[in-house]
C-alpha atoms as a PDB file:
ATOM      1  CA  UNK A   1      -7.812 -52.044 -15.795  1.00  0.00           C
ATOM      2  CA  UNK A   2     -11.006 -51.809 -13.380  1.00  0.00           C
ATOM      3  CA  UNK A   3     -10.431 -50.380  -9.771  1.00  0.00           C
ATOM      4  CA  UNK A   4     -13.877 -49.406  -8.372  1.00  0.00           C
ATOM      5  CA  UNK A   5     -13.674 -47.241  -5.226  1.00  0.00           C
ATOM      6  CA  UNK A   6     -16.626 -46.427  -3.617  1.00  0.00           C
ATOM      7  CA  UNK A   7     -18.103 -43.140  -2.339  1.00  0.00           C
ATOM      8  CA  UNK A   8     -17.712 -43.870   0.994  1.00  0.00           C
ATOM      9  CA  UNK A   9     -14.007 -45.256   0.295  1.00  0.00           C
ATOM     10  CA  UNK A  10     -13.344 -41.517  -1.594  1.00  0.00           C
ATOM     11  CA  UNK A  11     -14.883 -39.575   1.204  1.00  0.00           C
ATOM     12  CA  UNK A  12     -12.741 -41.069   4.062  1.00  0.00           C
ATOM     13  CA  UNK A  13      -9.399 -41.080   1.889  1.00  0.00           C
ATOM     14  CA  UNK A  14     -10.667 -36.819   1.609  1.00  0.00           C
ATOM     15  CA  UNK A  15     -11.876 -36.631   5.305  1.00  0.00           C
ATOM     16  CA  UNK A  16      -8.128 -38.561   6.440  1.00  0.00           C
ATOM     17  CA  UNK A  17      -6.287 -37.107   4.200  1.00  0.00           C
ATOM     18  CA  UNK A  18      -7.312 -33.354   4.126  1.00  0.00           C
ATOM     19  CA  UNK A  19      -7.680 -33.964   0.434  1.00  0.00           C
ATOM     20  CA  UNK A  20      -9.848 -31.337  -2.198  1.00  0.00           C
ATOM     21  CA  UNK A  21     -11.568 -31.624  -5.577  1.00  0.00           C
ATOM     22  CA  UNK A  22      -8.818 -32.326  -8.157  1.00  0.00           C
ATOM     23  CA  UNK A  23      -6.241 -34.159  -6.164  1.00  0.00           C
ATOM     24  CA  UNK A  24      -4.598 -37.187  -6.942  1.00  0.00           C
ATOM     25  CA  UNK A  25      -3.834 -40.335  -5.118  1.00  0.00           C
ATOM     26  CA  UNK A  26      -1.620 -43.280  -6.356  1.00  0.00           C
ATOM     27  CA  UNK A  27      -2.168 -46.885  -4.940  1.00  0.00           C
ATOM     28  CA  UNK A  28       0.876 -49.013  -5.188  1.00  0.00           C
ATOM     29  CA  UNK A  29       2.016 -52.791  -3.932  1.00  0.00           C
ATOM     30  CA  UNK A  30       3.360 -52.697  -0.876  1.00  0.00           C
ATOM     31  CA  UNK A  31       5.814 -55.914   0.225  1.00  0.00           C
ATOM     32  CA  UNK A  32       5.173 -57.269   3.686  1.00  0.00           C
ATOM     33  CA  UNK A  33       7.583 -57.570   6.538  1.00  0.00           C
ATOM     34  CA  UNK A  34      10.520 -60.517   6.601  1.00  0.00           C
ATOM     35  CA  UNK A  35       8.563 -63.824   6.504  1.00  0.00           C
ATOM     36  CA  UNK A  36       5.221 -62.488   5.780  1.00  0.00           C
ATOM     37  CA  UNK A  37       4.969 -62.896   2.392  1.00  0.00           C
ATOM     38  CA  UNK A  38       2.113 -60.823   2.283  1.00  0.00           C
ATOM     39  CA  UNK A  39       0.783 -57.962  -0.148  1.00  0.00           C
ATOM     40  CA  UNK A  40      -1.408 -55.072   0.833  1.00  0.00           C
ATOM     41  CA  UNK A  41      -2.339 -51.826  -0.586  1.00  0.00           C
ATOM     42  CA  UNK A  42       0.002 -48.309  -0.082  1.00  0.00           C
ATOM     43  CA  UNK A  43      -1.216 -44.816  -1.402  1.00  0.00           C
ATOM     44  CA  UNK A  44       0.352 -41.691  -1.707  1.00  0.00           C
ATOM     45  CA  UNK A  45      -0.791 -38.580  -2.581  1.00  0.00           C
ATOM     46  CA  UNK A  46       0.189 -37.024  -6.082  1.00  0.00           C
ATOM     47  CA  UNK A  47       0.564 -38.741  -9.449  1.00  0.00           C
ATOM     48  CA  UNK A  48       3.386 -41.437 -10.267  1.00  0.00           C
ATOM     49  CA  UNK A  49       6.312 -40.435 -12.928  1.00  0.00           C
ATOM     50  CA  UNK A  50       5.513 -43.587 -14.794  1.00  0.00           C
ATOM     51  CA  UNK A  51       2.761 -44.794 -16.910  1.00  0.00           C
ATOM     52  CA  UNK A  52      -0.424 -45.427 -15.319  1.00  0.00           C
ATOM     53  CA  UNK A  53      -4.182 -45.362 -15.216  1.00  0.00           C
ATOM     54  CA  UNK A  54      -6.813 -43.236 -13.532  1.00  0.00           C
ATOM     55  CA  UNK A  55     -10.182 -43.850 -11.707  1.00  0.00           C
ATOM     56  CA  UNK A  56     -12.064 -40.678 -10.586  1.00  0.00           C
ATOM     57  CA  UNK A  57     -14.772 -41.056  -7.649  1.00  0.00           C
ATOM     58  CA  UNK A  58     -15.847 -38.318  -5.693  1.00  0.00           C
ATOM     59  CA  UNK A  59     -13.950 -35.817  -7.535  1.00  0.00           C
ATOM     60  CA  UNK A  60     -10.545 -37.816  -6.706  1.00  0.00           C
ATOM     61  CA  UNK A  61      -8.338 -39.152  -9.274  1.00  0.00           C
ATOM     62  CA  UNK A  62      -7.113 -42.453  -7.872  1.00  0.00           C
ATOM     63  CA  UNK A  63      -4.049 -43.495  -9.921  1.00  0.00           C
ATOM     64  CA  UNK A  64      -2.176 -47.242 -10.276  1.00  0.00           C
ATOM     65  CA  UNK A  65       1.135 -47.613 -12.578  1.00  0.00           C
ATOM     66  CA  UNK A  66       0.956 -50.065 -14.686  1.00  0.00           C
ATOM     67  CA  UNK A  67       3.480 -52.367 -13.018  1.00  0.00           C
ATOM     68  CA  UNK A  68       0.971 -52.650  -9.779  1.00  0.00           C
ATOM     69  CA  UNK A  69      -2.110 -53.659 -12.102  1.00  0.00           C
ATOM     70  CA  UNK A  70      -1.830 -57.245 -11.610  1.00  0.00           C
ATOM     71  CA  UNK A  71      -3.042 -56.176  -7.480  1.00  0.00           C
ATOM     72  CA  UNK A  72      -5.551 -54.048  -8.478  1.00  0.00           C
ATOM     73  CA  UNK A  73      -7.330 -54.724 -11.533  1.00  0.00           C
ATOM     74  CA  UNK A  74     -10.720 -55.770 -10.551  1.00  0.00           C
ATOM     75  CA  UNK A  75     -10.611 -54.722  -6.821  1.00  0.00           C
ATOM     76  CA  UNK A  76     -13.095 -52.946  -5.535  1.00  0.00           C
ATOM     77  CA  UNK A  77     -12.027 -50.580  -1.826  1.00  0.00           C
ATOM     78  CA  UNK A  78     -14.737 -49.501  -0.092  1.00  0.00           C
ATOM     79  CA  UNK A  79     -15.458 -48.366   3.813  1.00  0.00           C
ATOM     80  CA  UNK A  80     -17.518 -50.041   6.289  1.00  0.00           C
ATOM     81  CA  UNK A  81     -18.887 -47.380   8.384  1.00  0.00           C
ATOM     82  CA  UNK A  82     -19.758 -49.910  11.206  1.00  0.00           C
ATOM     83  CA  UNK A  83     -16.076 -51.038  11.546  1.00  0.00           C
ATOM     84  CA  UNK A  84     -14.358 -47.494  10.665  1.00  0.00           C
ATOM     85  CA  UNK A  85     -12.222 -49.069   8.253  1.00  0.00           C
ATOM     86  CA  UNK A  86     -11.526 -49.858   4.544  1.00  0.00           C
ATOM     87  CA  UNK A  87     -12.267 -53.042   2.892  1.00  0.00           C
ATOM     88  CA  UNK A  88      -9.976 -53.749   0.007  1.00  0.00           C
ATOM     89  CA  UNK A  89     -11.544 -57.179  -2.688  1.00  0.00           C
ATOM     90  CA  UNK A  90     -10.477 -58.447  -5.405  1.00  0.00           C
ATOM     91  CA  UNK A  91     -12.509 -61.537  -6.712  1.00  0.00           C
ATOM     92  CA  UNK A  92      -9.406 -62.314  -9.370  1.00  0.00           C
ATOM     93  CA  UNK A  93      -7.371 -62.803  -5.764  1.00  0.00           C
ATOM     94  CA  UNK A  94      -9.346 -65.205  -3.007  1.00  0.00           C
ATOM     95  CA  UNK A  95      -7.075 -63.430  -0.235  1.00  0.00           C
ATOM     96  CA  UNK A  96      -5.120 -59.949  -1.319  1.00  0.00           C
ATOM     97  CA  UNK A  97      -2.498 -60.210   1.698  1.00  0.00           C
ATOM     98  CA  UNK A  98      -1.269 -63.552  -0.046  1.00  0.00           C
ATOM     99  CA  UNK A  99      -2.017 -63.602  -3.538  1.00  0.00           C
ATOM    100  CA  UNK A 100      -0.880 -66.468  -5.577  1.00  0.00           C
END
């Protein structure tokens, strides 16, 4: 699996978060609300009880199960300092709240 998270992305998720060298984040699939039908990204801090994989930026590790890779193999989160936000892409997926 290949989840790129930026710098930028790792620094606001430690800024946010109060996070420190070391800690671990998991990213999971989160369902939207009734008639949405949409997808987006959750995270939680810590390490999921199942298997999973591991991508380490900024001294993070930033963890996905295996069951969730289908979202987030090949997406790329990063943060647009202009807007104050995260972006979340994945070219495999033209629109990640909706994916086919």
């Amino acid at each position: 699996m290949k989840l790129t998270v930026t710098e930028q992305a790792a620094q606001f998720y430690i800024q946010e978060m109060g996070l420190s060298a070391g800690d671990s984040l998991t990213f999971y699939v989160r369902v939207g609300g009734v008639g949405s039908g949409g997808f987006s990204a959750g995270i939680v801090q810590g390490e999921p009880d199942i298997d999973y994989t591991v991508t380490q930026t900024a001294a993070l590790r930033f963890c996905v199960t295996n069951e969730d890779e289908w979202y987030f193999d090949g997406m790329t989160i990063d943060y647009d300092t202009d807007k104050g936000e995260l972006l979340f892409a994945n070219p495999k997926i033209d629109d990640v709240t909706t994916p086919l």
